[in-house]
C-alpha atoms as a PDB file:
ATOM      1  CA  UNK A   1      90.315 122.554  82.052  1.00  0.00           C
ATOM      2  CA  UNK A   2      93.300 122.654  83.956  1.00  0.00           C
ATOM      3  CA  UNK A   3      96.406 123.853  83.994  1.00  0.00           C
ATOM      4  CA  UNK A   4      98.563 121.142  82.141  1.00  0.00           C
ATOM      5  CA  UNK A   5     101.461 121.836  85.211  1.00  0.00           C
ATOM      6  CA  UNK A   6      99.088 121.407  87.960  1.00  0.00           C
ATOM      7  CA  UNK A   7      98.201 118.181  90.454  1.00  0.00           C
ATOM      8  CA  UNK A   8      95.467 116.681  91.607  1.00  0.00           C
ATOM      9  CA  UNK A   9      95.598 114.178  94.619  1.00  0.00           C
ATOM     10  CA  UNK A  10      93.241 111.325  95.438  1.00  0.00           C
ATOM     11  CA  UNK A  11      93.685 110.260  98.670  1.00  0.00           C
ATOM     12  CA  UNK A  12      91.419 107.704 100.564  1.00  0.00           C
ATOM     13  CA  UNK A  13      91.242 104.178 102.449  1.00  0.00           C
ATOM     14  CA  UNK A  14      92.211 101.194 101.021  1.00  0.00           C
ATOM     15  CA  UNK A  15      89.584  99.462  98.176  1.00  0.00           C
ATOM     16  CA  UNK A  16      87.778 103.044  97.936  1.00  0.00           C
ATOM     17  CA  UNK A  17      88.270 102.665  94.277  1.00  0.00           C
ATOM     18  CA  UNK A  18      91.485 105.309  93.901  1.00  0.00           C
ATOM     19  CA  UNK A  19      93.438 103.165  91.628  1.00  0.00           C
ATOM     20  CA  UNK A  20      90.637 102.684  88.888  1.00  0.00           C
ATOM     21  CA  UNK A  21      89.229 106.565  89.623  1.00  0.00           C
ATOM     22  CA  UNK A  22      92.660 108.053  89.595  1.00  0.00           C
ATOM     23  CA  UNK A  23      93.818 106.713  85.988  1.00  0.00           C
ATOM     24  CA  UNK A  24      90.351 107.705  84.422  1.00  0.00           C
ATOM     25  CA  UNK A  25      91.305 110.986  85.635  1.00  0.00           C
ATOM     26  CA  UNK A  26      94.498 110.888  84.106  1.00  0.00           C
ATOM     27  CA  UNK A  27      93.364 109.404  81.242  1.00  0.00           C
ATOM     28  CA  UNK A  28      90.103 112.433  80.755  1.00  0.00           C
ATOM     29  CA  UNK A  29      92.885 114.973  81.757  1.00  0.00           C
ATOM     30  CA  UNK A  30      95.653 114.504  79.547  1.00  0.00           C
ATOM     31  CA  UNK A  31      97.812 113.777  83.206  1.00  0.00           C
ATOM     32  CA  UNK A  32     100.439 111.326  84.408  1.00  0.00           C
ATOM     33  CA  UNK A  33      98.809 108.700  86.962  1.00  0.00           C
ATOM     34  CA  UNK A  34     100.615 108.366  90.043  1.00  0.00           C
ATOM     35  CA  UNK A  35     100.232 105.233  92.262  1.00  0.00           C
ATOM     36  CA  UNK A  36     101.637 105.651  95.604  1.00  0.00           C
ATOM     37  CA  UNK A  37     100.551 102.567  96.868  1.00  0.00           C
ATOM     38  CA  UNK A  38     102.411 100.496  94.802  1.00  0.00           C
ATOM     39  CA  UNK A  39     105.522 101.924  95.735  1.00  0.00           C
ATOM     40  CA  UNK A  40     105.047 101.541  99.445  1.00  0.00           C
ATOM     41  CA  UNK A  41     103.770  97.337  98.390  1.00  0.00           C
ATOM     42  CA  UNK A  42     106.964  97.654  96.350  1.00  0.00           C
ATOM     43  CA  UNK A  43     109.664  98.907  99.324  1.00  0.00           C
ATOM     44  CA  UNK A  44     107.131  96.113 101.729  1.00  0.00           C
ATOM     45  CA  UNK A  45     108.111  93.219  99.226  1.00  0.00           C
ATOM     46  CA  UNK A  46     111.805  94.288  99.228  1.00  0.00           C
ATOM     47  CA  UNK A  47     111.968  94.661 102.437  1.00  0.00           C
ATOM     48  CA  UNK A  48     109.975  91.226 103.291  1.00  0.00           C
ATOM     49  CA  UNK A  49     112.139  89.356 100.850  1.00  0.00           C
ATOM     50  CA  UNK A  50     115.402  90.616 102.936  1.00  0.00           C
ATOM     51  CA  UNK A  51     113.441  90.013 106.064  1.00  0.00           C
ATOM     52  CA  UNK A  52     114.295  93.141 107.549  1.00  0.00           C
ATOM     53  CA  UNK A  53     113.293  94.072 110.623  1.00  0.00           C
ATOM     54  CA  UNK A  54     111.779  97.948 110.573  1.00  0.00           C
ATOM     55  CA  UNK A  55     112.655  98.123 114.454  1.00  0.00           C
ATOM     56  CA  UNK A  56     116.611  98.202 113.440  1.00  0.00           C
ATOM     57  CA  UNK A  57     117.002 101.578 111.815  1.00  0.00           C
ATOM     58  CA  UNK A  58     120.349 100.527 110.140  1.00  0.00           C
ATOM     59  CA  UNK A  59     119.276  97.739 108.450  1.00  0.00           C
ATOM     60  CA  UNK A  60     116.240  99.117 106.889  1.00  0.00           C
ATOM     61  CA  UNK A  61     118.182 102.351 105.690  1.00  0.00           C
ATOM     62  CA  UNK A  62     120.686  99.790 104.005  1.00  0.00           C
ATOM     63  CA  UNK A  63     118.035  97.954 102.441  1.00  0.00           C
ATOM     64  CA  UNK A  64     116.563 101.100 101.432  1.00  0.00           C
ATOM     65  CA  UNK A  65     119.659 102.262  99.530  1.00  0.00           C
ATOM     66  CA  UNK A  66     119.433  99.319  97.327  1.00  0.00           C
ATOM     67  CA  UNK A  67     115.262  99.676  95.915  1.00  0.00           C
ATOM     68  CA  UNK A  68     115.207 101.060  92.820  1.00  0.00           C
ATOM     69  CA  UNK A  69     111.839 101.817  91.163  1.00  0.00           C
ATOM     70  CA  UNK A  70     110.410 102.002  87.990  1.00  0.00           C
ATOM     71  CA  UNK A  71     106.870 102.104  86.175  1.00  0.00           C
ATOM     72  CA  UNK A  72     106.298 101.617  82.927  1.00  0.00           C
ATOM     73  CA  UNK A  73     102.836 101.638  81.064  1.00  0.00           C
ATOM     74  CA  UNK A  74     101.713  98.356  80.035  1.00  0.00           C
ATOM     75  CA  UNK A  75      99.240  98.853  77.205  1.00  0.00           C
ATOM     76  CA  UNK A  76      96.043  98.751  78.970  1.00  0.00           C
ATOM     77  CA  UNK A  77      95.609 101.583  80.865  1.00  0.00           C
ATOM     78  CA  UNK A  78      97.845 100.146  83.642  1.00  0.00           C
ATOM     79  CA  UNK A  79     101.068 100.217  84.955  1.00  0.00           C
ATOM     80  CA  UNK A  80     104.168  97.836  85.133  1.00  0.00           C
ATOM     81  CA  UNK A  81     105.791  98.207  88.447  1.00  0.00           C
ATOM     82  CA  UNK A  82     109.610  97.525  88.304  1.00  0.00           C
ATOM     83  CA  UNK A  83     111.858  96.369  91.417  1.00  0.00           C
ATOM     84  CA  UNK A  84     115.198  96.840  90.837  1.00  0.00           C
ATOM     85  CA  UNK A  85     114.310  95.927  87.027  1.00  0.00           C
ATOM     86  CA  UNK A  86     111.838  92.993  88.394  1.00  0.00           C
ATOM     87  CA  UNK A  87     108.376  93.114  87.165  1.00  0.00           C
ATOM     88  CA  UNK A  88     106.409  92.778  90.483  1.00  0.00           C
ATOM     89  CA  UNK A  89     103.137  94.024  89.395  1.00  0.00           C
ATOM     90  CA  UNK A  90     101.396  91.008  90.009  1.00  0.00           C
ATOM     91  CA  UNK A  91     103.202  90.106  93.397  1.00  0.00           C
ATOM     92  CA  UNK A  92     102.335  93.175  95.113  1.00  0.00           C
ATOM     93  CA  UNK A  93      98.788  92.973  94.449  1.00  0.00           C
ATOM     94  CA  UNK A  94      97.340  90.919  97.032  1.00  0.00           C
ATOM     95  CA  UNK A  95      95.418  91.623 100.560  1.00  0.00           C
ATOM     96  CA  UNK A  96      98.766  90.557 102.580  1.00  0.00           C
ATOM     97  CA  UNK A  97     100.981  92.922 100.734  1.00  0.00           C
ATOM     98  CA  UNK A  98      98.438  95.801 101.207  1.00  0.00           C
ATOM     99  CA  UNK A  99      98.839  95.269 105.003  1.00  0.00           C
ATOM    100  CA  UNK A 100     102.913  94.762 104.658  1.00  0.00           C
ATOM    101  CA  UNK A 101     102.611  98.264 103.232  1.00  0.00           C
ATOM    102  CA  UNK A 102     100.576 100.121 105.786  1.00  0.00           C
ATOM    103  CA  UNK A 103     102.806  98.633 108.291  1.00  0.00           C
ATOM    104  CA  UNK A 104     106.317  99.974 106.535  1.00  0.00           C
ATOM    105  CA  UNK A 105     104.285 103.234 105.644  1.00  0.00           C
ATOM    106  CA  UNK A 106     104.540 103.902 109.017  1.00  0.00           C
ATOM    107  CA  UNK A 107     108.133 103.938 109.592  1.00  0.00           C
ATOM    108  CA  UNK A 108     110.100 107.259 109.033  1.00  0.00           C
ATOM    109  CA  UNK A 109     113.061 105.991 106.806  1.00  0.00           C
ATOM    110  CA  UNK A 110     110.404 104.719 104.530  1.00  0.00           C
ATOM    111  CA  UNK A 111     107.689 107.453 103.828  1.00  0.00           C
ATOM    112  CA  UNK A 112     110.986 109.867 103.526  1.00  0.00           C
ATOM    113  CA  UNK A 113     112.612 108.455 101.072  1.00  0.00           C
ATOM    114  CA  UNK A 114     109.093 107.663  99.205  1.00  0.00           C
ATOM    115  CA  UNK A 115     107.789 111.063  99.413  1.00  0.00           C
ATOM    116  CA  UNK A 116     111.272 112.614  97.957  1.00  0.00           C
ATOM    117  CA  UNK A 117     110.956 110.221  95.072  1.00  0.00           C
ATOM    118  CA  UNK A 118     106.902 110.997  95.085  1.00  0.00           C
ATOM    119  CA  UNK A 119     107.883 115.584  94.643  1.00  0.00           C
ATOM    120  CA  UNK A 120     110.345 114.370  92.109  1.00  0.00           C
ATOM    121  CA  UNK A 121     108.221 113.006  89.823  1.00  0.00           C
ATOM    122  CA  UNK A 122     105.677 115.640  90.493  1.00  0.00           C
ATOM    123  CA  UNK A 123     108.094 118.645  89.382  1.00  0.00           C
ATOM    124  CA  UNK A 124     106.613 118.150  85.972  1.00  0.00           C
ATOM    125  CA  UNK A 125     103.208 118.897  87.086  1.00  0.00           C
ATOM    126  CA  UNK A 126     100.543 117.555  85.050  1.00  0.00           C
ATOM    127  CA  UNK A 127      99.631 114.869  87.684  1.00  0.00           C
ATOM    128  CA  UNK A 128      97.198 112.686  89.371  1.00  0.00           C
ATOM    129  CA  UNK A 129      98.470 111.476  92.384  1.00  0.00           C
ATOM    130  CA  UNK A 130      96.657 108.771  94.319  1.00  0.00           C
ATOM    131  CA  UNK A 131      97.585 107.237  97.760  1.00  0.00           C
ATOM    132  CA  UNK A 132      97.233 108.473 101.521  1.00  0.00           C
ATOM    133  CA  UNK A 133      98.843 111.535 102.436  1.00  0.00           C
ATOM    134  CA  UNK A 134      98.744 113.092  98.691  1.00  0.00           C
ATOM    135  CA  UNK A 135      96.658 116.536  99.394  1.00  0.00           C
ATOM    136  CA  UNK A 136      97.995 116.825 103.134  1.00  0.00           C
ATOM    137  CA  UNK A 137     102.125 115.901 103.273  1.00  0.00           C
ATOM    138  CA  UNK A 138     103.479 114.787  99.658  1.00  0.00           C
ATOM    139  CA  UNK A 139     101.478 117.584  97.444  1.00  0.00           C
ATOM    140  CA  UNK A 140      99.807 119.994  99.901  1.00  0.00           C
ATOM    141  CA  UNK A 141      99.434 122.873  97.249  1.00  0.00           C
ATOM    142  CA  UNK A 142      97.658 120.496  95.045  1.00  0.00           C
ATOM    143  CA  UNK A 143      95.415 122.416  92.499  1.00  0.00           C
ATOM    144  CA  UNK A 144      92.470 120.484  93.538  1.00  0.00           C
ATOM    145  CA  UNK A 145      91.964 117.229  96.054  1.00  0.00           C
ATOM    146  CA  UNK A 146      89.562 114.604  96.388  1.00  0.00           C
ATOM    147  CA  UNK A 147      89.083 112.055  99.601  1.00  0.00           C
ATOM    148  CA  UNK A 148      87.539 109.194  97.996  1.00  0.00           C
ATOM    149  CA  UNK A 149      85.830 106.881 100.602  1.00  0.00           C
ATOM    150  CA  UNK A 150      82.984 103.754 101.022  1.00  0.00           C
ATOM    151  CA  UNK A 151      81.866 101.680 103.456  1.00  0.00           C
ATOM    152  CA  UNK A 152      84.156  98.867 104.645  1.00  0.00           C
ATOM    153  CA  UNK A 153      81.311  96.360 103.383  1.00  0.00           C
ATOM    154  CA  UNK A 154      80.911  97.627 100.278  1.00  0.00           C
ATOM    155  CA  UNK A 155      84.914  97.802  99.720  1.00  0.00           C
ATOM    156  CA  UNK A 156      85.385  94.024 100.852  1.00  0.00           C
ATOM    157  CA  UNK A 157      82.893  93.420  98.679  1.00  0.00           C
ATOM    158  CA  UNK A 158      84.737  94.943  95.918  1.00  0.00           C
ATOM    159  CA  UNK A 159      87.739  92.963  96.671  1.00  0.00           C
ATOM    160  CA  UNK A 160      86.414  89.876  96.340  1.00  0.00           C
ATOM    161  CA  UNK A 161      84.790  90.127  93.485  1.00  0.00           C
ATOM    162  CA  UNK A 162      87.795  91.536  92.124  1.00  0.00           C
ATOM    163  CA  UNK A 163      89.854  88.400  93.271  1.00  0.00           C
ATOM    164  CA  UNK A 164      87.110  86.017  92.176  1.00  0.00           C
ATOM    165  CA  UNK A 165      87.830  87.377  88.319  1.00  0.00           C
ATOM    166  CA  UNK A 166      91.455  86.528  88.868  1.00  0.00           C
ATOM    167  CA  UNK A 167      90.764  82.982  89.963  1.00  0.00           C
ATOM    168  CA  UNK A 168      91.578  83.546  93.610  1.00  0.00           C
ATOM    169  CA  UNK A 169      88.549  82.359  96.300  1.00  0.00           C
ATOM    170  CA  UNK A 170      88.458  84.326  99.258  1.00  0.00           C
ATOM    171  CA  UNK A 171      86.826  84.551 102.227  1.00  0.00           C
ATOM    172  CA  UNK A 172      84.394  87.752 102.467  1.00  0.00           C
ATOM    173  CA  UNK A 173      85.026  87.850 106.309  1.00  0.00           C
ATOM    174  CA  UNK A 174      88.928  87.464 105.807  1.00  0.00           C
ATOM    175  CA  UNK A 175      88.457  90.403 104.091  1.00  0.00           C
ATOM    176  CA  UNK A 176      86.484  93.048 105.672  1.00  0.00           C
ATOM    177  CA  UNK A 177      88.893  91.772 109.402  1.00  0.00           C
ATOM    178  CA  UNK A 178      91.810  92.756 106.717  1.00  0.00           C
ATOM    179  CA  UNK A 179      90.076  95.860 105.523  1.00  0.00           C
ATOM    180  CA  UNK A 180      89.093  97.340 108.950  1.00  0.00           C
ATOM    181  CA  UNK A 181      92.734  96.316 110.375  1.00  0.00           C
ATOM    182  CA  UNK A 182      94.257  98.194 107.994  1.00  0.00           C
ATOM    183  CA  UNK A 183      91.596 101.580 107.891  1.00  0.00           C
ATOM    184  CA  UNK A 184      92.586 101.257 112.028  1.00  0.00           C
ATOM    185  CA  UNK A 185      96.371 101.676 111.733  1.00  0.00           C
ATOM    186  CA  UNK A 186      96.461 103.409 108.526  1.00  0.00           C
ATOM    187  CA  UNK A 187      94.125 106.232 110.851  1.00  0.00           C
ATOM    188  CA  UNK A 188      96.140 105.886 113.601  1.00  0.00           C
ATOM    189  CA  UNK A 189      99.366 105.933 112.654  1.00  0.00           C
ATOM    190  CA  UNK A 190     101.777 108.791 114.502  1.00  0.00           C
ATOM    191  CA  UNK A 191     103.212 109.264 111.150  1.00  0.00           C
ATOM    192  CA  UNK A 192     101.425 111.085 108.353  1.00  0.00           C
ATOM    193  CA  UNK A 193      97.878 109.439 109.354  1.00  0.00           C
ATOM    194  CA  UNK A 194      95.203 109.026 106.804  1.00  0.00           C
ATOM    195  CA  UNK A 195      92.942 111.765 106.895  1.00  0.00           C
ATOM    196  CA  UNK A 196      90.931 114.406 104.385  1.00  0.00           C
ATOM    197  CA  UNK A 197      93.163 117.509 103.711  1.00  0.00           C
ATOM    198  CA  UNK A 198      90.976 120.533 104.920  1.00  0.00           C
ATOM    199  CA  UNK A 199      90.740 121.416 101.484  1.00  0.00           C
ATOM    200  CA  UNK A 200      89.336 118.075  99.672  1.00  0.00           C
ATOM    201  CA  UNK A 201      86.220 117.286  98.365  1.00  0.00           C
ATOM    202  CA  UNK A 202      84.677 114.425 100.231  1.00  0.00           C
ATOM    203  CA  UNK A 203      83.171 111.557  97.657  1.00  0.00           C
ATOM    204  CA  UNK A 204      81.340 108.399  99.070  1.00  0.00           C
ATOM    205  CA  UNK A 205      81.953 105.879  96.232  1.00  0.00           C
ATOM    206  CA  UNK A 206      79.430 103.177  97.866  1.00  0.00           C
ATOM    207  CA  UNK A 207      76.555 103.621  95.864  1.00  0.00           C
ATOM    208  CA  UNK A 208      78.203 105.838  92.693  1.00  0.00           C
ATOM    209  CA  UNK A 209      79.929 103.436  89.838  1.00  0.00           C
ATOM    210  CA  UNK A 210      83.135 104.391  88.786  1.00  0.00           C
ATOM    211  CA  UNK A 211      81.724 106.760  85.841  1.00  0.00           C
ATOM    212  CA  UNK A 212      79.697 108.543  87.795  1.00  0.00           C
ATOM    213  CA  UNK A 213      82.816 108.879  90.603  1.00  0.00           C
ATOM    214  CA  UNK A 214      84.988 110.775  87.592  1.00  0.00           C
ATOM    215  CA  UNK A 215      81.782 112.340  86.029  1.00  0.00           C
ATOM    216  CA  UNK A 216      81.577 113.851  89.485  1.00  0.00           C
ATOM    217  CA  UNK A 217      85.199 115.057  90.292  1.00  0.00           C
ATOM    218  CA  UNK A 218      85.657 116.513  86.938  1.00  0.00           C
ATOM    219  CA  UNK A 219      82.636 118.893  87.382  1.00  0.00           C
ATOM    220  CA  UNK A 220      84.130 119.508  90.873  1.00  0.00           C
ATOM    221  CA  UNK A 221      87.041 120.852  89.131  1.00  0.00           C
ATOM    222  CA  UNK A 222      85.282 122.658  86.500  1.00  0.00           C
ATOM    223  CA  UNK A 223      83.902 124.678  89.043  1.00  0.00           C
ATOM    224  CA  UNK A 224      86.405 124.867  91.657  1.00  0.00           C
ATOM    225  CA  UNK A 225      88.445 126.414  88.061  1.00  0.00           C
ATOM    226  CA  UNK A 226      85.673 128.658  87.097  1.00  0.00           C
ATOM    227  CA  UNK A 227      86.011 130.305  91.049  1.00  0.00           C
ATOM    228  CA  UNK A 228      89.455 131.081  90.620  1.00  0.00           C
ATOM    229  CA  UNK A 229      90.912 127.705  92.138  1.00  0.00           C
ATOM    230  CA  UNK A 230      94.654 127.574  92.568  1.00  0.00           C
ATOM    231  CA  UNK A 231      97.414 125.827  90.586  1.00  0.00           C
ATOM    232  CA  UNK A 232      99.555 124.171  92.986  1.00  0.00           C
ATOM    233  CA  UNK A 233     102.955 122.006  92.760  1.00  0.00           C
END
């Protein structure tokens, strides 16, 4: 369908489903899955651990220097996230880390050195790429992008169903205040705010299950292919 060198981005607010959508994708394309996100909850952890303040410019670039990351597929469909050779895949997966990262997603030093590691591992091509700024800053000649969204309800609602399976009781409320907190800064934000590249295709996931979500953006691709549609890098 496409070309095996080409990239498609995902981009949308937190809890929109990209994660689960994104490696189906992969997985019915023959692609690499990309997940952004956990490499800015990976640089938040790091930097959290070393309780670095991201107002002092020197300290953060140090700290910076020393992250090394790694993912490695874990045998179901998922993928190991390594910190300097530290599985953290379980650690960064929780509603506090996802606001540590939209806060150091926001800071220069950061997002640099993420989105040079981010083209580097898109050279190969043959890519779905999932996060916030895929389709307009990290892979803006993207052979096709999405902007996956839902309602704020319907994503806390998500979330805590999808804690309550791991054993963890949370608060609905908690999480819709973290949820909206987060869509408000990650919009906001001076610095590569999160926003639909011109070019995406808008999907509301809120009433669509995830099959009918990929059933969906494959056809979108079919036909954006069949009209001539770009390969991009």
């Amino acid at each position: 369908m496409l070309d095996p060198k080409a990239i498609v981005t995902i981009d949308g607010p937190s809890g929109s489903g990209k994660s689960t959508i994104s490696r189906g994708l992969a997985a019915k394309l023959h692609f690499t899955y990309l997940d952004t996100g956990a490499m800015y909850r990976a640089v938040g952890l790091a930097l959290e651990r070393q309780a670095i303040d991201l107002a002092d410019p020197e300290s953060l670039a140090k700290c910076l220097a020393t992250i090394e990351l790694a993912f490695s597929p874990n045998g179901d469909d998922d993928v190991l996230v390594l910190l300097n050779g530290e599985d953290i895949s379980q650690a960064i997966r929780t509603s506090e880390m996802g606001l540590v990262a939209s806060r150091v997603s926001a800071q220069p030093l950061v997002r640099e050195k993420l989105t040079a590691l981010q083209r580097q591992l898109g050279e190969k091509g043959g890519l779905v790429a999932e996060g916030r700024d895929m389709g307009t800053v990290v892979f803006p000649k993207a052979a096709c992008k999405f902007f996956l969204s839902a309602s704020a309800e319907e994503r806390a609602r998500r979330r805590q169903k999808q804690l309550a399976e791991k054993g963890q009781l949370v608060n609905y409320q908690e999480i819709l205040a973290q949820i909206s907190k987060r869509d408000h800064d990650d919009a906001n934000r001076a610095l590569a705010p999160l926003k639909p590249a011109a070019d995406a295709i808008m999907v509301d996931s809120s009433s669509m299950d995830p099959d009918a979500v990929l059933a969906f953006m494959l056809d979108s691709i079919a036909k954006k292919q069949a009209k001539g549609g770009r390969h991009g890098e």
